[in-house]
C-alpha atoms as a PDB file:
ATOM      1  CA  UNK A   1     -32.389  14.024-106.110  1.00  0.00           C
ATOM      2  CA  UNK A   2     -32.217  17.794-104.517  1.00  0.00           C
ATOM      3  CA  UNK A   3     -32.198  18.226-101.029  1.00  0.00           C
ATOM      4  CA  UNK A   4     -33.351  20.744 -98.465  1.00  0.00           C
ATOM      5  CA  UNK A   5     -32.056  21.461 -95.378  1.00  0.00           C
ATOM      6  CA  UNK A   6     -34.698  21.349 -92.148  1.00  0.00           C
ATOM      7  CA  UNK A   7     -33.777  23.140 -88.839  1.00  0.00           C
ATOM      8  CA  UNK A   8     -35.730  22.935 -85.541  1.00  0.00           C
ATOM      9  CA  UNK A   9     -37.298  26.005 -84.356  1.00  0.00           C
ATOM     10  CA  UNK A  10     -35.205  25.765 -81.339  1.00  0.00           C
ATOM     11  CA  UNK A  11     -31.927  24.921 -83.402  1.00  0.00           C
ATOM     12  CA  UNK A  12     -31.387  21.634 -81.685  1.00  0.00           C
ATOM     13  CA  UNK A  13     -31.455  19.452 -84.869  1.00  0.00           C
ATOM     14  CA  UNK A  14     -31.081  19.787 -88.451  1.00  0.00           C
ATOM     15  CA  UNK A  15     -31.465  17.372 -91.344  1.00  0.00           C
ATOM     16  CA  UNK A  16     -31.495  17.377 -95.223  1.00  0.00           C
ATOM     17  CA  UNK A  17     -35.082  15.942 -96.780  1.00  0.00           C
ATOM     18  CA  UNK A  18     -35.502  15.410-100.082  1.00  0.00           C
ATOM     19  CA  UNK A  19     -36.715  18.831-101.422  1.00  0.00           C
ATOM     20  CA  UNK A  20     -40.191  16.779-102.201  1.00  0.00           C
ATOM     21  CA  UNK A  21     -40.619  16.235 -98.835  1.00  0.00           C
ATOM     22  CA  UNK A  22     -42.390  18.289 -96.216  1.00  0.00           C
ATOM     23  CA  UNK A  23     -43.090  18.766 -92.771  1.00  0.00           C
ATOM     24  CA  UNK A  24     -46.283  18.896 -90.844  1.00  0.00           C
ATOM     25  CA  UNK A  25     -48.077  19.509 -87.437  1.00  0.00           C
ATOM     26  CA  UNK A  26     -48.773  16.020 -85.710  1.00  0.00           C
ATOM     27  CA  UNK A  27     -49.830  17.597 -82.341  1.00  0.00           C
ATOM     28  CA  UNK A  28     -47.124  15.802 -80.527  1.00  0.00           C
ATOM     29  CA  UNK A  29     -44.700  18.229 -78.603  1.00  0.00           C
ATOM     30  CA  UNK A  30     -41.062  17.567 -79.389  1.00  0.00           C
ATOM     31  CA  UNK A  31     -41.851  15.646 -82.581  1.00  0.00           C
ATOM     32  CA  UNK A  32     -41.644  17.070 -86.105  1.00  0.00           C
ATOM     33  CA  UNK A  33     -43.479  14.797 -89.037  1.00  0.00           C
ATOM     34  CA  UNK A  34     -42.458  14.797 -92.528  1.00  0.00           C
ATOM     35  CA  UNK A  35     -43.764  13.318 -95.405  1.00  0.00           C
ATOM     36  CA  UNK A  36     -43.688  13.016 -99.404  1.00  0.00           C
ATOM     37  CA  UNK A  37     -45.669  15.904-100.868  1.00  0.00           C
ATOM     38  CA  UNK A  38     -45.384  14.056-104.739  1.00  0.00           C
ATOM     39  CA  UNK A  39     -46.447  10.651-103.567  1.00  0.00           C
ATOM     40  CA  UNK A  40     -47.747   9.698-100.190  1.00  0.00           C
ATOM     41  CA  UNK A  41     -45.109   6.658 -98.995  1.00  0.00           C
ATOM     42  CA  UNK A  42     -45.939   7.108 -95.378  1.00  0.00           C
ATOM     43  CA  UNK A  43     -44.309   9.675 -93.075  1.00  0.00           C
ATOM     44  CA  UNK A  44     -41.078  10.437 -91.057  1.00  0.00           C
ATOM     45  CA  UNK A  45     -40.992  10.951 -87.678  1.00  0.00           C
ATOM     46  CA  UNK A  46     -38.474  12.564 -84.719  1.00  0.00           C
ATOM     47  CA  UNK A  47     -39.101  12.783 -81.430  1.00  0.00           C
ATOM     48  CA  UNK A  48     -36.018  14.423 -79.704  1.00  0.00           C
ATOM     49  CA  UNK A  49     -35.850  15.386 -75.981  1.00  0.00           C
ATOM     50  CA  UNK A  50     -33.602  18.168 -74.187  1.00  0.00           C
ATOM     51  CA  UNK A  51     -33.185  17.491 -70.729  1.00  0.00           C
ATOM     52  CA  UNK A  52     -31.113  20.667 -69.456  1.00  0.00           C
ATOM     53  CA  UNK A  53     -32.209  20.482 -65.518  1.00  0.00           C
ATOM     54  CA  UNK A  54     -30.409  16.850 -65.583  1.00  0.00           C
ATOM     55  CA  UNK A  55     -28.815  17.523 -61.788  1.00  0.00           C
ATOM     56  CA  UNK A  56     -27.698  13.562 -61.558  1.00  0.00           C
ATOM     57  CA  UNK A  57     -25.199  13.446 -64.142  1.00  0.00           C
ATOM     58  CA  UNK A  58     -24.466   9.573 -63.190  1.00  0.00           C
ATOM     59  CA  UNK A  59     -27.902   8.995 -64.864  1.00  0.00           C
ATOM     60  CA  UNK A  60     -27.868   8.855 -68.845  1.00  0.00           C
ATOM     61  CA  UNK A  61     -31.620   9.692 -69.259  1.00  0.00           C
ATOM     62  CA  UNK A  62     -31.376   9.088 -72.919  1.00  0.00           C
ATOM     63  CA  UNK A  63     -30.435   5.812 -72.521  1.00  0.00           C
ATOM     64  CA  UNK A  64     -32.945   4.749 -69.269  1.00  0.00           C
ATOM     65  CA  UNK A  65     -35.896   6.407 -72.309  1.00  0.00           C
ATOM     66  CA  UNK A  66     -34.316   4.072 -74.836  1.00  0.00           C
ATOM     67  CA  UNK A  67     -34.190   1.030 -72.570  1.00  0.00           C
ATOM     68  CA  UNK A  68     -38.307   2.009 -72.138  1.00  0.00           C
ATOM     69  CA  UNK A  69     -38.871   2.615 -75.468  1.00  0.00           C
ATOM     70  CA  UNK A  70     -37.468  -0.804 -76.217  1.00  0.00           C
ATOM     71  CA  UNK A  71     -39.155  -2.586 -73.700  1.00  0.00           C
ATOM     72  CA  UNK A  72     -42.446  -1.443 -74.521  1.00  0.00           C
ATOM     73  CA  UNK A  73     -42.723  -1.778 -77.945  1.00  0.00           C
ATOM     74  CA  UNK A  74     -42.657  -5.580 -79.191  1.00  0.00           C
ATOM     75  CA  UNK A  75     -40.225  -5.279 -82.453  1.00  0.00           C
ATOM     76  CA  UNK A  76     -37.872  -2.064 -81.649  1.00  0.00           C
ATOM     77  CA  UNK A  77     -34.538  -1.957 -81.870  1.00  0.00           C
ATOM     78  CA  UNK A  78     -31.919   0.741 -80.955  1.00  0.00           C
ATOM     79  CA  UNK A  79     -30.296   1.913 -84.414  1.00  0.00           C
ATOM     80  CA  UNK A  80     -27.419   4.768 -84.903  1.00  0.00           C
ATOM     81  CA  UNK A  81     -28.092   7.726 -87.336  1.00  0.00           C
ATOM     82  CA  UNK A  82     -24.658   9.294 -88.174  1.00  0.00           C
ATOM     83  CA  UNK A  83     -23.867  10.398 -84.629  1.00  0.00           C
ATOM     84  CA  UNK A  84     -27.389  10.271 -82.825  1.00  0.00           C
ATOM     85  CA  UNK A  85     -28.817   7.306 -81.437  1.00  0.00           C
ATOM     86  CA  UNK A  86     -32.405   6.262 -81.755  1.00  0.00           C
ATOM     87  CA  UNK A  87     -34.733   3.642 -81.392  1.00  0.00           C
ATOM     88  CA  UNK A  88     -37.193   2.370 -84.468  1.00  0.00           C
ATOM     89  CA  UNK A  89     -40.269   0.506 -84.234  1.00  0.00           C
ATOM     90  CA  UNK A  90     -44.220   0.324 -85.346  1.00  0.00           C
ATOM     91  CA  UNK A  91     -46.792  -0.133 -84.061  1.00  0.00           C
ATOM     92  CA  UNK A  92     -50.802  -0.223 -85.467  1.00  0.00           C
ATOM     93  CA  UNK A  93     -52.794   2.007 -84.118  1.00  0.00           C
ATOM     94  CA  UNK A  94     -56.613   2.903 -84.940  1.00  0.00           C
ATOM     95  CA  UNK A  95     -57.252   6.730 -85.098  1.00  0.00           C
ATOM     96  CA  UNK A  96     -60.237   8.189 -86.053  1.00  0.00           C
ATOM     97  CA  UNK A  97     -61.434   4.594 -87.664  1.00  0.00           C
ATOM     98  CA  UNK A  98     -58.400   4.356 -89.718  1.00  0.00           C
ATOM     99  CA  UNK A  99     -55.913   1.537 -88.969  1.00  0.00           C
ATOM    100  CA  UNK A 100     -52.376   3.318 -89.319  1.00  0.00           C
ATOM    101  CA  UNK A 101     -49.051   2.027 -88.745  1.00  0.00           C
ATOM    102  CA  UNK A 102     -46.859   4.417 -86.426  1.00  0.00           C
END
């Protein structure tokens, strides 16, 4: 399998996709969606978040969005990709009269 490398628009984040992969415009600010362009198999998500006016540097406002994100969502758990860390879950959703899995 060949690879591609992806890179933010803002330089943040970069990952290698499968070069039969793709991304796409979800609408969702901050969040870049990728998906198969051979086969559909679903899509690939990020959400990342910047916060540069932190002025309380005692609070780790990654981790208090985490703890949220966990709480929230019946099923998530808080994984590790190489160095970042993340939270994964799914939820069903109906959108436009189609039931979807996010």
């Amino acid at each position: 399998m060949n690879y591609i490398n992806f890179t933010s628009n803002d330089k943040r984040f970069s990952l290698a996709l499968p070069d039969d992969w793709s991304e796409y415009d979800d609408g969702e600010e901050n969040t870049h969606a990728f998906f198969n362009t051979i086969k559909w198999t679903g899509n690939f998500r990020i959400t990342y978040f910047h916060w540069p006016n932190n002025q309380d540097k005692s609070k780790n406002k990654a981790e208090e969005y985490f703890e949220e994100e966990t709480a929230e969502n019946i099923g998530s758990v808080k994984v590790k990709l190489g160095d970042w860390e993340c939270v994964h879950y799914k939820k069903d959703i109906i959108q436009a009269d189609d039931n979807l899995v996010i």
